[in-house]
Protein backbone atom coordinates (compact mmCIF):
# COMPACT_ATOMS: atom_id res chain seq x y z
CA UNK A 1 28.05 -126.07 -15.12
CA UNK A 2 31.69 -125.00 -14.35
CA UNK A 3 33.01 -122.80 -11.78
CA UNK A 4 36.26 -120.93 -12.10
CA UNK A 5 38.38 -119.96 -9.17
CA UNK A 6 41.83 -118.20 -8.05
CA UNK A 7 44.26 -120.09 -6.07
CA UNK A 8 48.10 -120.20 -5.33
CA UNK A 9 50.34 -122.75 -4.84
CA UNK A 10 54.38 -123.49 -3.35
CA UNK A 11 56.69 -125.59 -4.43
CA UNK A 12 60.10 -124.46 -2.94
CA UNK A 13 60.01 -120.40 -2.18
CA UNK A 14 58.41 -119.80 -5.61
CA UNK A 15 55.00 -119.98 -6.08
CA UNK A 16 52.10 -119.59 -9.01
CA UNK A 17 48.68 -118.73 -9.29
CA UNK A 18 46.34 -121.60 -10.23
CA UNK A 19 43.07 -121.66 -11.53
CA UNK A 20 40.91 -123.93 -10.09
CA UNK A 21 38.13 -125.79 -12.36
CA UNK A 22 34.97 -126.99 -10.99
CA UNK A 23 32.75 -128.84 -12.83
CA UNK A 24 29.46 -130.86 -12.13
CA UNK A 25 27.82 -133.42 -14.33
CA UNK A 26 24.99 -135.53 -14.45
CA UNK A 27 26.27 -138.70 -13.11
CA UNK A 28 26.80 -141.16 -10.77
CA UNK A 29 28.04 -139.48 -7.36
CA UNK A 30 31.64 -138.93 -7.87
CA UNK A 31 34.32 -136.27 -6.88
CA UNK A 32 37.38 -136.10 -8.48
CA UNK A 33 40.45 -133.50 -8.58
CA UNK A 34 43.01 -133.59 -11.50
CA UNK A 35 45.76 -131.81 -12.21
CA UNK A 36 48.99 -133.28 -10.64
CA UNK A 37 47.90 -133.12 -6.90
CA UNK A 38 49.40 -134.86 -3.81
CA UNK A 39 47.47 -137.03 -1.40
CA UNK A 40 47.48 -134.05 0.90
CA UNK A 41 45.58 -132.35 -2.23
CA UNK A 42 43.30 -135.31 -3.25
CA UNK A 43 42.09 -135.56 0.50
CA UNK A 44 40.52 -132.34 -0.16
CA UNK A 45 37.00 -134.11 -1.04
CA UNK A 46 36.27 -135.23 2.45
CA UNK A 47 37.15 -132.18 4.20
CA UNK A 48 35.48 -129.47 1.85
CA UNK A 49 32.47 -132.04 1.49
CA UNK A 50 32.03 -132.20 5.71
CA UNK A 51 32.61 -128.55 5.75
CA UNK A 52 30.05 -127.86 3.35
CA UNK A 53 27.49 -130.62 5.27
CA UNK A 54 28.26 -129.20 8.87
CA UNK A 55 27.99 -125.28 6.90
CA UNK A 56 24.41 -126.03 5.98
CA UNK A 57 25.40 -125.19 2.15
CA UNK A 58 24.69 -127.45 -0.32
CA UNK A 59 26.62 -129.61 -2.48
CA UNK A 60 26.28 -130.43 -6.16
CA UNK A 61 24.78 -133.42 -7.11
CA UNK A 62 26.02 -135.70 -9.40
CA UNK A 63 29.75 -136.18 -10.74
CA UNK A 64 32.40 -133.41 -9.83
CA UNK A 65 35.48 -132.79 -11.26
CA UNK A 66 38.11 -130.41 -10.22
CA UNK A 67 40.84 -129.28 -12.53
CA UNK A 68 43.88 -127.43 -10.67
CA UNK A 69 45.73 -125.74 -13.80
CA UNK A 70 47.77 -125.57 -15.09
CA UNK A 71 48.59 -129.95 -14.91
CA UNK A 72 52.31 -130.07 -15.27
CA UNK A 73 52.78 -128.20 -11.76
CA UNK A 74 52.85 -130.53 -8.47
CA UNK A 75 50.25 -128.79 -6.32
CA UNK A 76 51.01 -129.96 -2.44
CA UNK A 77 49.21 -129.09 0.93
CA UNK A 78 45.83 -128.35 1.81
CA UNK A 79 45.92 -124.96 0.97
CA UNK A 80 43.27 -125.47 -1.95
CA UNK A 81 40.47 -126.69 0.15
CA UNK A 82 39.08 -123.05 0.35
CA UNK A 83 39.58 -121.97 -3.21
CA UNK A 84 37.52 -125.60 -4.17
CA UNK A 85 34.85 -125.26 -1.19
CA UNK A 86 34.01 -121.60 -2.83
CA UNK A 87 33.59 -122.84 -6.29
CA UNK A 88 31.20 -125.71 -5.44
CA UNK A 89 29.18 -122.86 -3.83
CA UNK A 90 29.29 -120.71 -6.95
CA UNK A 91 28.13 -124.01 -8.77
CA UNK A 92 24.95 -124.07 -6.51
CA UNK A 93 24.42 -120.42 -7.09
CA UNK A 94 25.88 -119.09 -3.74
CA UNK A 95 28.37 -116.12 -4.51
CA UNK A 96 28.08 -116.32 -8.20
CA UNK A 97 28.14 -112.75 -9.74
CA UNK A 98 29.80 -111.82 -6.37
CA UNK A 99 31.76 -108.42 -7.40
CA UNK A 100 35.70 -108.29 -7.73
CA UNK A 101 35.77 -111.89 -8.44
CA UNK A 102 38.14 -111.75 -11.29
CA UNK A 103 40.59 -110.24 -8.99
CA UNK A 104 40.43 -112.05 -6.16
CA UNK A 105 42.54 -115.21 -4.82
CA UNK A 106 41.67 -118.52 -2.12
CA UNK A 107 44.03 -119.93 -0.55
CA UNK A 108 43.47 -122.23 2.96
CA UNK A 109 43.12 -125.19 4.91
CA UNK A 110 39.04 -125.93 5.76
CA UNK A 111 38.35 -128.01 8.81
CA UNK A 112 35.67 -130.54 9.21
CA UNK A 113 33.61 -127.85 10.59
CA UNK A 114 34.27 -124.89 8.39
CA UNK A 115 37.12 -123.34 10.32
CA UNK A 116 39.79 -121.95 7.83
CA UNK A 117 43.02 -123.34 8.99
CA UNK A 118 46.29 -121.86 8.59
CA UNK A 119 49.00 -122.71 5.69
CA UNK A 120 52.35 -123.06 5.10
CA UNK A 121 54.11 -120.41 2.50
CA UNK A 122 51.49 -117.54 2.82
CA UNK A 123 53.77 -114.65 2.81
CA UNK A 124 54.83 -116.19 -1.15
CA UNK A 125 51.27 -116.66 -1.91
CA UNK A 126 50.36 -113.25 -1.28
CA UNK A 127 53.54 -111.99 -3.32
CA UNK A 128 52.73 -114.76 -6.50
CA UNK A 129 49.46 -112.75 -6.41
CA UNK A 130 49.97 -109.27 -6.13
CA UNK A 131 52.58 -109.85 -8.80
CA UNK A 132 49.99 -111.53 -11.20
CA UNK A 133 48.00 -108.42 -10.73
CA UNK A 134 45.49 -109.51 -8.05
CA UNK A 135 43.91 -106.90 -5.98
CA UNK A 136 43.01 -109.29 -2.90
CA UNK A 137 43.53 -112.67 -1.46
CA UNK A 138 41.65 -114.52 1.17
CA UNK A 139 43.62 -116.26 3.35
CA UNK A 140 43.51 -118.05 7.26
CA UNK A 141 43.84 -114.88 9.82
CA UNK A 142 46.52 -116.86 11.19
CA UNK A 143 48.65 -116.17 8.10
CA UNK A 144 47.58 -112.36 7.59
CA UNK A 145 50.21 -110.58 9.71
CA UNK A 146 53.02 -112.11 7.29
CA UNK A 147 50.81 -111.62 4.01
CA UNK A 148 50.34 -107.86 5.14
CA UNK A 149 54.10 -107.32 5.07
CA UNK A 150 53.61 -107.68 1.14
CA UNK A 151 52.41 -104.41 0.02
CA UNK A 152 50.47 -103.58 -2.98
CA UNK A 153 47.52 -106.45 -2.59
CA UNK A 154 44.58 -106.33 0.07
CA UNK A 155 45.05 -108.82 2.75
CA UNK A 156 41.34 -110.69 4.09
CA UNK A 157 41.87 -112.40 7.01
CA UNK A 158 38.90 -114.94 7.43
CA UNK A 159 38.52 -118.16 10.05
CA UNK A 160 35.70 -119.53 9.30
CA UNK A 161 33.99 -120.31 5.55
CA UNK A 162 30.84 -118.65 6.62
CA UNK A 163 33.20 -115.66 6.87
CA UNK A 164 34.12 -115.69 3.66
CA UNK A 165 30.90 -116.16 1.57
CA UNK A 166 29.46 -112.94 3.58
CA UNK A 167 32.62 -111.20 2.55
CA UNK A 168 32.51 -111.99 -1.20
CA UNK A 169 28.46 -111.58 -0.90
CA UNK A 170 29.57 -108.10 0.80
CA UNK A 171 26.72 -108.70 3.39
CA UNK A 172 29.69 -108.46 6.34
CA UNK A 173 32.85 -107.19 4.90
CA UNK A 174 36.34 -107.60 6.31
CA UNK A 175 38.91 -104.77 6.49
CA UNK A 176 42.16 -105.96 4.98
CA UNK A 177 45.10 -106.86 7.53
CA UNK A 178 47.24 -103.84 8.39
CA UNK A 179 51.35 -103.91 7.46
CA UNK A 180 53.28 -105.32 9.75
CA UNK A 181 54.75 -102.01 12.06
CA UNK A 182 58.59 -101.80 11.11
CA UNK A 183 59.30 -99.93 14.21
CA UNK A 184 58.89 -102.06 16.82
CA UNK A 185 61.00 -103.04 19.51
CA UNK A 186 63.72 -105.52 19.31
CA UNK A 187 63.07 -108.39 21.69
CA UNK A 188 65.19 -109.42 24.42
CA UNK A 189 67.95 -111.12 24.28
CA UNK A 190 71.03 -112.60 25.37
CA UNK A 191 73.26 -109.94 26.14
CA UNK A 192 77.31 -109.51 26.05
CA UNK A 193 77.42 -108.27 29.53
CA UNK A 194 77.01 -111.26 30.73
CA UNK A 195 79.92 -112.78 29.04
CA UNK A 196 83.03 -112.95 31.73
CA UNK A 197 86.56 -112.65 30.43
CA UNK A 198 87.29 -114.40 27.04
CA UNK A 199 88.81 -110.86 25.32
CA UNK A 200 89.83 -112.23 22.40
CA UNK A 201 86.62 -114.67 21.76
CA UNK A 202 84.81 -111.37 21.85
CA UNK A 203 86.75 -109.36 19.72
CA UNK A 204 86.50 -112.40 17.14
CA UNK A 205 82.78 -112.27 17.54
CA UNK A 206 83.01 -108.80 16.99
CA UNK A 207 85.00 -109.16 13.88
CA UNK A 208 83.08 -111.88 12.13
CA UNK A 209 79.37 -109.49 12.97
CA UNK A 210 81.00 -106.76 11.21
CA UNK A 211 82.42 -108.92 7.95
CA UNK A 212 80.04 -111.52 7.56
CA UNK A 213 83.04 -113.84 8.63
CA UNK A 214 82.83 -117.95 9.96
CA UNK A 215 83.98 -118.99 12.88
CA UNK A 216 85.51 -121.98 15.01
CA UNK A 217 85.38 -121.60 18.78
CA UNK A 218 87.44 -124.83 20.59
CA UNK A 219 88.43 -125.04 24.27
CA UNK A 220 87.60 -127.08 27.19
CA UNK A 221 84.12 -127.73 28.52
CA UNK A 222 82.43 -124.92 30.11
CA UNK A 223 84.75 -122.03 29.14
CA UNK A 224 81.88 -120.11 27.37
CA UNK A 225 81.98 -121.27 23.83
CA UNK A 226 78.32 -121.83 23.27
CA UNK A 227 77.42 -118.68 25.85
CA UNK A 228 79.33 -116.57 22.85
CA UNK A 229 77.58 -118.10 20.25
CA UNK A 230 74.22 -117.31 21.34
CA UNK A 231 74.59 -113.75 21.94
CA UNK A 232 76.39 -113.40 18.38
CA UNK A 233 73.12 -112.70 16.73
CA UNK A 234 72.23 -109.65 19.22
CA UNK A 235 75.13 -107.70 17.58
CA UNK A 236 73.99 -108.35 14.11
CA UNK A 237 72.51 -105.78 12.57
CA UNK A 238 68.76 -106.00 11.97
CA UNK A 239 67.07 -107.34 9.01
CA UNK A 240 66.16 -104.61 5.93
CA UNK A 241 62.74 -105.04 5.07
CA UNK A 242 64.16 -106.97 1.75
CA UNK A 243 65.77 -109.08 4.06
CA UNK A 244 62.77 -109.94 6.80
CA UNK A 245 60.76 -110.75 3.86
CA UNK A 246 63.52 -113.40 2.40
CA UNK A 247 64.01 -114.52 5.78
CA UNK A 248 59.85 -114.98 6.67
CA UNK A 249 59.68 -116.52 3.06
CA UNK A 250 61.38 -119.43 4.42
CA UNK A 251 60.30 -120.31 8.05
CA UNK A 252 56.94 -119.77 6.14
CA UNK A 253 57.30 -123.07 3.62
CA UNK A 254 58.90 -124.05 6.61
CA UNK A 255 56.10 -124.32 8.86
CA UNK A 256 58.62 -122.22 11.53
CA UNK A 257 56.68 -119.53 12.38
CA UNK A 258 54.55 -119.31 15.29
CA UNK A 259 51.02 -119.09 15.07
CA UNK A 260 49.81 -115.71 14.30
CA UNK A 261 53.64 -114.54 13.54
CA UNK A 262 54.63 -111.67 11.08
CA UNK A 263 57.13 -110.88 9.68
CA UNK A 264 60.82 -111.72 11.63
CA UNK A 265 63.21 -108.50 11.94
CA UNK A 266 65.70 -110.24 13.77
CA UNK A 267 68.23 -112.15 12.38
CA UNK A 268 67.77 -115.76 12.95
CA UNK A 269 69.52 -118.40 15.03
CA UNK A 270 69.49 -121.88 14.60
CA UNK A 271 71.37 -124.68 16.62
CA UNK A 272 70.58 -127.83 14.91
CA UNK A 273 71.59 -130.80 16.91
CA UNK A 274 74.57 -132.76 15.80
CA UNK A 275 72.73 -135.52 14.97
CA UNK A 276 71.09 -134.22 12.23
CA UNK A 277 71.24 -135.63 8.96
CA UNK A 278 72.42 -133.94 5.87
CA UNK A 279 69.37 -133.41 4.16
CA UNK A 280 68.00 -131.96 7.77
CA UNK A 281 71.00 -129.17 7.22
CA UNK A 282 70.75 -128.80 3.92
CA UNK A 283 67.64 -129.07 2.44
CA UNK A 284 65.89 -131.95 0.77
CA UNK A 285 62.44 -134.52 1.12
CA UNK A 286 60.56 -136.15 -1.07
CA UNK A 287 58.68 -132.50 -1.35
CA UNK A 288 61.50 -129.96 -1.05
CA UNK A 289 61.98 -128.17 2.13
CA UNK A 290 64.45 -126.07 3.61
CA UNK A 291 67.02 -127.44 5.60
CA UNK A 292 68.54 -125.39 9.29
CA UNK A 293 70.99 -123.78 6.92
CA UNK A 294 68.34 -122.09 4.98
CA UNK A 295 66.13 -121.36 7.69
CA UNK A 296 69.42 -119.47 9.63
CA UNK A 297 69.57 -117.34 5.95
CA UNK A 298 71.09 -113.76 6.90
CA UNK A 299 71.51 -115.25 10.44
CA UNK A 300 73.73 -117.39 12.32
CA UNK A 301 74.38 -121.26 11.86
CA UNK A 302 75.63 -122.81 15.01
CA UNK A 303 77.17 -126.01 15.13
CA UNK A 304 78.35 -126.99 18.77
CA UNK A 305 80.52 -129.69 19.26
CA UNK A 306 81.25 -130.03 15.42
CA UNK A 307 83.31 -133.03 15.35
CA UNK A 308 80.29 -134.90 16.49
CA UNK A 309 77.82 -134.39 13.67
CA UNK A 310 77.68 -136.91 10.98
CA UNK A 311 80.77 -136.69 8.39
CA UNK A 312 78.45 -136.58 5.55
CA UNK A 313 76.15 -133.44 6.91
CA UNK A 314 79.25 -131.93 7.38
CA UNK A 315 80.33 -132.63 3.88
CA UNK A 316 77.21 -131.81 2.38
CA UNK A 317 77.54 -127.66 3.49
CA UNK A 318 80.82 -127.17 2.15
CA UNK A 319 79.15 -125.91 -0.93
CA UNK A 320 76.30 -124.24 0.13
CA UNK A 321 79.10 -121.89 2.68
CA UNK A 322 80.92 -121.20 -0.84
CA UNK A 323 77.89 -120.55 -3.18
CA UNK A 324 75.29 -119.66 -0.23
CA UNK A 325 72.51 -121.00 -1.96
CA UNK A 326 71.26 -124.62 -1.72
CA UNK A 327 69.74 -125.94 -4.93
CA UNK A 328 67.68 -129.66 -4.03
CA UNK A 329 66.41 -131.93 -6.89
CA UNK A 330 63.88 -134.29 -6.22
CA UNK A 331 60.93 -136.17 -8.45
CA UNK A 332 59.13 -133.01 -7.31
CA UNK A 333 60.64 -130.47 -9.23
CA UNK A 334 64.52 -128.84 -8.49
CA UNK A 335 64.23 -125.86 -6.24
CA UNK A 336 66.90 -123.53 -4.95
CA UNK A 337 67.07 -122.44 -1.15
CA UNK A 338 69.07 -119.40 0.31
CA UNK A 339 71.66 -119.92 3.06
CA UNK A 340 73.59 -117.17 3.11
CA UNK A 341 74.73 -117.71 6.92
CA UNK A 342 77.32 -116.76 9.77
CA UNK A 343 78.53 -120.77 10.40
CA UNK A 344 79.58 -120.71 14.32
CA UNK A 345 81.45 -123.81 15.20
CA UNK A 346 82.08 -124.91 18.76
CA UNK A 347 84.13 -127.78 19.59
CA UNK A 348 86.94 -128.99 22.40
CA UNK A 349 90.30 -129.97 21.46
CA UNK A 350 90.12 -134.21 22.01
CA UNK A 351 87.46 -136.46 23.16
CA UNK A 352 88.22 -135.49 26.75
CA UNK A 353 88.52 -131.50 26.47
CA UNK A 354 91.30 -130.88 27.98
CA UNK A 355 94.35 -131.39 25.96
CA UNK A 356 96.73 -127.91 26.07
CA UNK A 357 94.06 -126.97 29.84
CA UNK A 358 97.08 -126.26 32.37
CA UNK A 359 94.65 -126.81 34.91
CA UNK A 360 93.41 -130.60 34.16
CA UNK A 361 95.26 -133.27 32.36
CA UNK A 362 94.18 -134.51 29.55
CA UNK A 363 93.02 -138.03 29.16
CA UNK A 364 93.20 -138.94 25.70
CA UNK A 365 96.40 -140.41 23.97
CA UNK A 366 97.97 -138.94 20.64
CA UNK A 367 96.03 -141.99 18.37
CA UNK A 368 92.50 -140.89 20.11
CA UNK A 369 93.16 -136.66 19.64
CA UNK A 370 94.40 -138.05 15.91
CA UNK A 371 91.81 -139.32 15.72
CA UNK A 372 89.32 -137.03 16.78
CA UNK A 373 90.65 -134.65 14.51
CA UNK A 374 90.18 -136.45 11.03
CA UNK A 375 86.58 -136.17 12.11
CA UNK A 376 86.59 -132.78 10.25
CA UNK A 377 88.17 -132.42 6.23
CA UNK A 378 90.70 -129.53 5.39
CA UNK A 379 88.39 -128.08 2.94
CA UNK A 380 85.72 -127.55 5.55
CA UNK A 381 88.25 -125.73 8.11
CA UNK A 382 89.64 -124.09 5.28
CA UNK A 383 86.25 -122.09 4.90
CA UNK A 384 86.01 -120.85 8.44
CA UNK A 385 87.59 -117.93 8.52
CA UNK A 386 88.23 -117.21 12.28
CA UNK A 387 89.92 -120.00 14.35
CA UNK A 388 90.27 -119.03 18.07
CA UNK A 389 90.83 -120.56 21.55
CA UNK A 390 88.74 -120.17 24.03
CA UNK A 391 90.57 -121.10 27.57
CA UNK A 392 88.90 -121.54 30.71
CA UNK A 393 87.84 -118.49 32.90
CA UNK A 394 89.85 -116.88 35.05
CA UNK A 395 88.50 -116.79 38.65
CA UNK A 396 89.76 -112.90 38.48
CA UNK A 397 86.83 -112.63 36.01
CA UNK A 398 84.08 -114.68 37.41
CA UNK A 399 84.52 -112.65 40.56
CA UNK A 400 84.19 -109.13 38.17
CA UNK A 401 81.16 -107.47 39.26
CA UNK A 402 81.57 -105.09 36.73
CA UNK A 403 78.83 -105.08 33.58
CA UNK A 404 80.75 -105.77 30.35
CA UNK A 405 80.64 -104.10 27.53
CA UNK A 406 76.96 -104.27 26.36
CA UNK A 407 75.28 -106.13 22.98
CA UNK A 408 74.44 -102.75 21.98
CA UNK A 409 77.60 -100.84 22.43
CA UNK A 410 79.51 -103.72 19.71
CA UNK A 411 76.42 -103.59 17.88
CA UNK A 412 76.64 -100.08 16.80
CA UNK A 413 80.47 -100.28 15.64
CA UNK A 414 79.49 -103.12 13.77
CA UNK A 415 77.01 -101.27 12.13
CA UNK A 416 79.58 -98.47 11.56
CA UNK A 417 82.10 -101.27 9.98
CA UNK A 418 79.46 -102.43 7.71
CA UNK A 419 78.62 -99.18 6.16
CA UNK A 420 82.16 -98.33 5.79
CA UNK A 421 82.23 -101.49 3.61
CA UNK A 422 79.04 -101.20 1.37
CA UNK A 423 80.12 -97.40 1.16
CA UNK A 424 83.14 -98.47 -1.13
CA UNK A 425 81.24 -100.07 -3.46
CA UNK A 426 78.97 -98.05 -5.65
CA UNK A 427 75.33 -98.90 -5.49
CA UNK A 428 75.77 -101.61 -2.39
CA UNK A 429 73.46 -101.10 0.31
CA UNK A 430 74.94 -103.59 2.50
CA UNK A 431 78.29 -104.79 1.11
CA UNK A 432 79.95 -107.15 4.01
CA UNK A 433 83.76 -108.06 3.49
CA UNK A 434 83.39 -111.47 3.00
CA UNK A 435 81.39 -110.54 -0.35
CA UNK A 436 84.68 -109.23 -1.78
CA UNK A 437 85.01 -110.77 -4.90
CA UNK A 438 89.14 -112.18 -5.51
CA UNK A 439 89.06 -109.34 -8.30
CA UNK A 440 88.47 -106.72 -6.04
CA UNK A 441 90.76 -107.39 -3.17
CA UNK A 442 93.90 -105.83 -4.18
CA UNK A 443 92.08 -102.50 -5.18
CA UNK A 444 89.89 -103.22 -1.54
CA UNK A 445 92.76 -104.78 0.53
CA UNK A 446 95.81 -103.14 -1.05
CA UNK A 447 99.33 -104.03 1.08
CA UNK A 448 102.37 -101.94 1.52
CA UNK A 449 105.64 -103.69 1.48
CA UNK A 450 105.26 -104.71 5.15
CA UNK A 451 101.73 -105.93 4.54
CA UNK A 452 103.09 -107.67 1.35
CA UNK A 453 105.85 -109.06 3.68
CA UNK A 454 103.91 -110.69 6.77
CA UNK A 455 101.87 -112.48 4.08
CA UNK A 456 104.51 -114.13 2.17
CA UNK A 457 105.72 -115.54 5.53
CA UNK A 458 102.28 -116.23 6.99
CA UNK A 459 101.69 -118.58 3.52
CA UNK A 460 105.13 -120.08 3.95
CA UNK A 461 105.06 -121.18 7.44
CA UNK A 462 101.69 -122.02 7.44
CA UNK A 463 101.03 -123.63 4.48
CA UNK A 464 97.89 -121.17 3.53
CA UNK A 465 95.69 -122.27 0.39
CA UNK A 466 94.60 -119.44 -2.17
CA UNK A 467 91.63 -119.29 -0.20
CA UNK A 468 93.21 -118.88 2.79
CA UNK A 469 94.73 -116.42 1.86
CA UNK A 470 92.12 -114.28 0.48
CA UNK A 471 89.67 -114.87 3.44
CA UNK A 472 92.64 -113.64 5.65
CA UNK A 473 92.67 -110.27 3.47
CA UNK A 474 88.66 -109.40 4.01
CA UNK A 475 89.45 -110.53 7.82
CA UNK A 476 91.99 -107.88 7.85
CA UNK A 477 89.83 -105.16 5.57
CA UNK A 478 87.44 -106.21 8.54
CA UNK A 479 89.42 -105.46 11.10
CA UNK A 480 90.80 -102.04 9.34
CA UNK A 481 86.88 -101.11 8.91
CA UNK A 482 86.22 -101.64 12.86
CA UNK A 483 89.32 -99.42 13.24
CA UNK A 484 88.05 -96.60 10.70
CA UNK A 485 90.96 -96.73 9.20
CA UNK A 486 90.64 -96.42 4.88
CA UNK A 487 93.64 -98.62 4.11
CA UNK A 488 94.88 -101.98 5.60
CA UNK A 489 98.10 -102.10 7.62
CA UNK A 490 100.46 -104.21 8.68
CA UNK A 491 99.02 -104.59 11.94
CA UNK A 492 95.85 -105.65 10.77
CA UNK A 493 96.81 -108.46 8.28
CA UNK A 494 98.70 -109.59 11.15
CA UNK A 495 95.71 -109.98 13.74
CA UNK A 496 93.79 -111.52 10.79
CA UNK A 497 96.86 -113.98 10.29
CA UNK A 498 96.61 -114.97 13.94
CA UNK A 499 93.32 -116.07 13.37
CA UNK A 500 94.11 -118.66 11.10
CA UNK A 501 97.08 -120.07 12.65
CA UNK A 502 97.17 -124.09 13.88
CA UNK A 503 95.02 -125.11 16.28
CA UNK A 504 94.67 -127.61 18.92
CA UNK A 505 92.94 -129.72 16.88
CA UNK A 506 97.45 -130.86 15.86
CA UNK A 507 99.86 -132.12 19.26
CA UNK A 508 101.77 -129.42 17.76
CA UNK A 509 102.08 -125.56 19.19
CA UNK A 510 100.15 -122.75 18.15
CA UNK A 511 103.44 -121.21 15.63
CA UNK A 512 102.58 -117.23 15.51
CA UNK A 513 102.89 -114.86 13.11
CA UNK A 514 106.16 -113.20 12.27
CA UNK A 515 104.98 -109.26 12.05
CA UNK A 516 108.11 -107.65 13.14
C-alpha cells in the first residue's frame, strides 16, 4: 500500500514542495522516514503515532516507511507531522478518494493530542505552493493571517487533526483565511514631539529617512541619542505590499512573529544588544537563520553604544551594508538573506562621555580616548554616511512646553523626497539616493563650478576616500530632494560635507567646511 501526499519545506527564505511517501509492509513493527531529514523531522514518529492513538484513528500495522522527496534536500522542523499523520490515514482507508487531493498541500506541527501547532516559514510555504500550481494548503490557524497575504492559493486554517480529515472528507468544511486588510491603521508609536532640542540630530534623521542614508549619533550620556533612534522608524515610509511580504518572509523562518501575526506594514526596528555575536547579526547556525540585520530588512538597524560590541560582529557587516544581502554557507546548504537596512549608530566620545561636554570634565586621558577609538576600523565609519554630534540639552529646551514638530509632519516630506528620487529614474517605484549607482551620479548629482570647488577642498582637507566622496554626493542629492530643488547646489554639498567632517572620536577639532 502507498500513500502519496503534498508538503512544503524551508531551508533559508526559499522553499519547495515535497512529496511525501507512505508506505506499509508486512513486517515486523517498524516506522521509518527517509529522505535527508533532521532529528526535529525523524521525531515525527512519536508525535503523529500519539496523535493518531489519542485521535481514535488507526494506525497501520506492520513496517512503515516514509519517503520525503525529493532525498538530496535537508528537510528541517516539524512542519511534516501533518502532511505524514494524513497519509497514514489514507493508508487505513480514511480520506482516500477525498476530492481536490491532487491539489492540495500539509504543512504543520501535530501535538501529542492532535492539536495542529504552528510553524515557522508559513508565509514561504504558502508562496512555494501557489507557485507550483496548488489550489489550497492546510496549515496551523496560527499561521493563516500571514499565508492569506499570498494571493492566488486558498488558505485552510485548521487546529486540530480531526479538523482536517472532516475538511478533506467535506463533512465540515472550512472557509479559506481572508487577505490580510492593507488599510489598517498604523500603530502607535514613538513620536518626534517628544524629542527636545537637538536641531541638527533631527534634521540628520530627517535626511537619512528620506535617502536611505547611515548614521552615527555620539555625545554624552543622556543627551537623546537613543530617544532619536527609536522614533527614526515612525518617519519611514510604510512598507509596499512587495515589501511587507519580504519583510514577514523573514521574521517568519525567524520564528519573530507573534502568535496569530500577519503580515508587518511597518518598517522594522531592531536593537540587538552589543553583545551579540557575529553570526547573531549576521546570519548563520548550523541550520541557516537570519541574523538582526536581516530581520531589520527595509527597516532600521540600531547599534547603541557601538564601540562596545564585539570587533568581529562589527567586522562581519561591513559587507552585508555594501552588498545588502547576507549570503551564509553551512553543511546545510548556502542560503542568501536580505539586509537592506538604515544602520543607526549611537556611541559617546571616550569611555567616560564627556570629552569636548563644557559642562563636565572629562575623565579619561588621551591613551584611554585612543584607545577607545581603535575600537571601530576606518572602513566601517567610512560607510556611515551621516556623522553628527549630539550635545547635551539645553535647559531652554527641556523647559519648552511647546509640541515639536510631529512624526507625521517629517514623515510626509520624506515621502515627498523619496518620490522626487524614484521619479528620475524610469521604471523605479521607490528609488532612494543611496541606490545611486557611481555611474549615475554626475548625470544625478551634477556640480557647478562652486559645487565642483567645495569638493576638491572638502577631499583635500579631509582626506575623503572615493567612497566618501560619492556617499557625500547622494547626501547632498538628498538634501536638494527635501528642498525640491531639481539640481544640487553649493549649499547643499556643503551641509552634506559637514556631515562627514572629524569627529570626537580624534583630540583634534571638528575642521569645517570651506563653502565661501
Amino acid at each position: 500500500m502507498l500513500a502519496r501526499i503534498h508538503s512544503a519545506a524551508t531551508l533559508g527564505l526559499e522553499a519547495r514542495v515535497l512529496d511525501v511517501e507512505v508506505d506499509a509492509s508486512h513486517g515486523l513493527p517498524r516506522f521509518t522516514i527517509v529522505g535527508l531529514p533532521d532529528a526535529s523531522v525523524r521525531e515525527a514518529r512519536e508525535r503523529v503515532r500519539s496523535a493518531l492513538k489519542n485521535g481514535g484513528y488507526p494506525l497501520p500495522d506492520g513496517t512503515i516507511t516514509v519517503n520525503l522527496a525529493p532525498a538530496d534536500f535537508r528537510k528541517c522542523g516539524a512542519a511534516l507531522d501533518l502532511p505524514v499523520a494524513v497519509g497514514l490515514l489514507r493508508l487505513c482507508g480514511v480520506g482516500s478518494g477525498a476530492p481536490g487531493e491532487r491539489e492540495r498541500v500539509y504543512v504543520g506541527e501535530l501535538g501529542l493530542g492532535g492539536e495542529v501547532r504552528p510553524v515557522r516559514g508559513a508565509l514561504c510555504l504558502a508562496l512555494a505552493a501557489r507557485d507550483a500550481g496548488f489550489a489550497e494548503i492546510v496549515l496551523p490557524a496560527a499561521n493563516a493571517a500571514e499565508a492569506a497575504a499570498v494571493g492566488g492559493i486558498r488558505v485552510i486554517p485548521v487546529k486540530h487533526l480531526s479538523e482536517t480529515i472532516a475538511h478533506v472528507l467535506g463533512q465540515r468544511p472550512i472557509l479559506p483565511a481572508p487577505p490580510p486588510r492593507r488599510d489598517a491603521p498604523r500603530a502607535p508609536e514613538a513620536d518626534f514631539s517628544e524629542v527636545r532640542g537637538q536641531a541638527v540630530a533631527r534634521r540628520a534623521a530627517e535626511i537619512a529617512a528620506a535617502g536611505g542614508h547611515h548614521l552615527l549619533l555620539m555625545g554624552p550620556p543622556g543627551a537623546g541619542k537613543t530617544m532619536l533612534a527609536r522614533r527614526l522608524p515612525g518617519i519611514l515610509p510604510p512598507l509596499s505590499l512587495a515589501e511587507a511580504i519580504d519583510v514577514t518572509k523573514i521574521h517568519s523562518v525567524a520564528g519573530a512573529l507573534a502568535p496569530g501575526g500577519g503580515l508587518l506594514t511597518a518598517p522594522p526596528f531592531r536593537a540587538p544588544h552589543h553583545g551579540i555575536s557575529a553570526p547573531g547579526l549576521v546570519g548563520g547556525g548550523p541550520r541557516p537563520a537570519p541574523g538582526e540585520a536581516s530581520l531589520a530588512h527595509r527597516g532600521v538597524l540600531f547599534l547603541d553604544e557601538l564601540p562596545e560590541f564585539r570587533r568581529d560582529a562589527l567586522e562581519a557587516i561591513r559587507q552585508p551594508l555594501e552588498e545588502r544581502r547576507v549570503a551564509v554557507v553551512r553543511a546545510a546548504g548556502a542560503v542568501t538573506f536580505p539586509c537592506d537596512v538604515l544602520l543607526v549608530a549611537a556611541m559617546n566620545p571616550c569611555p567616560c562621555g564627556y570629552f569636548g561636554d563644557p559642562r563636565r570634565a572629562c575623565l579619561c586621558d588621551r591613551r584611554e580616548r585612543r584607545r577607545y577609538a581603535r575600537k571601530l576600523s576606518g572602513p566601517l565609519l567610512d560607510r556611515i554616511d551621516l556623522h553628527v554630534s549630539v550635545g547635551a540639552v539645553e535647559w531652554k529646551d527641556l523647559r519648552e512646553t511647546a509640541p515639536a514638530e510631529p512624526s507625521a509632519a517629517v514623515r510626509s516630506r520624506v515621502i515627498a523626497a523619496r518620490r522626487r528620487a524614484a521619479g528620475r529614474r524610469a521604471g523605479a517605484d521607490d528609488l532612494r539616493n543611496t541606490d545611486l549607482t557611481p555611474a549615475e551620479l554626475p548625470r544625478q548629482c551634477a556640480l557647478d563650478h562652486e559645487g565642483s570647488r567645495i569638493l576638491e577642498n572638502a577631499v583635500r582637507r579631509l582626506g575623503l576616500s572615493v567612497r566618501a566622496v560619492h556617499r557625500a554626493l547622494r547626501v547632498a542629492r538628498t538634501i536638494a530632494d527635501l528642498s525640491k530643488s531639481e539640481s544640487v547646489s553649493a549649499k547643499h554639498l556643503a551641509e552634506a560635507l559637514s556631515y562627514r567632517a572629524p569627529t570626537a572620536l580624534s583630540d583634534c577639532p571638528t575642521e569645517q567646511v570651506d563653502s565661501r
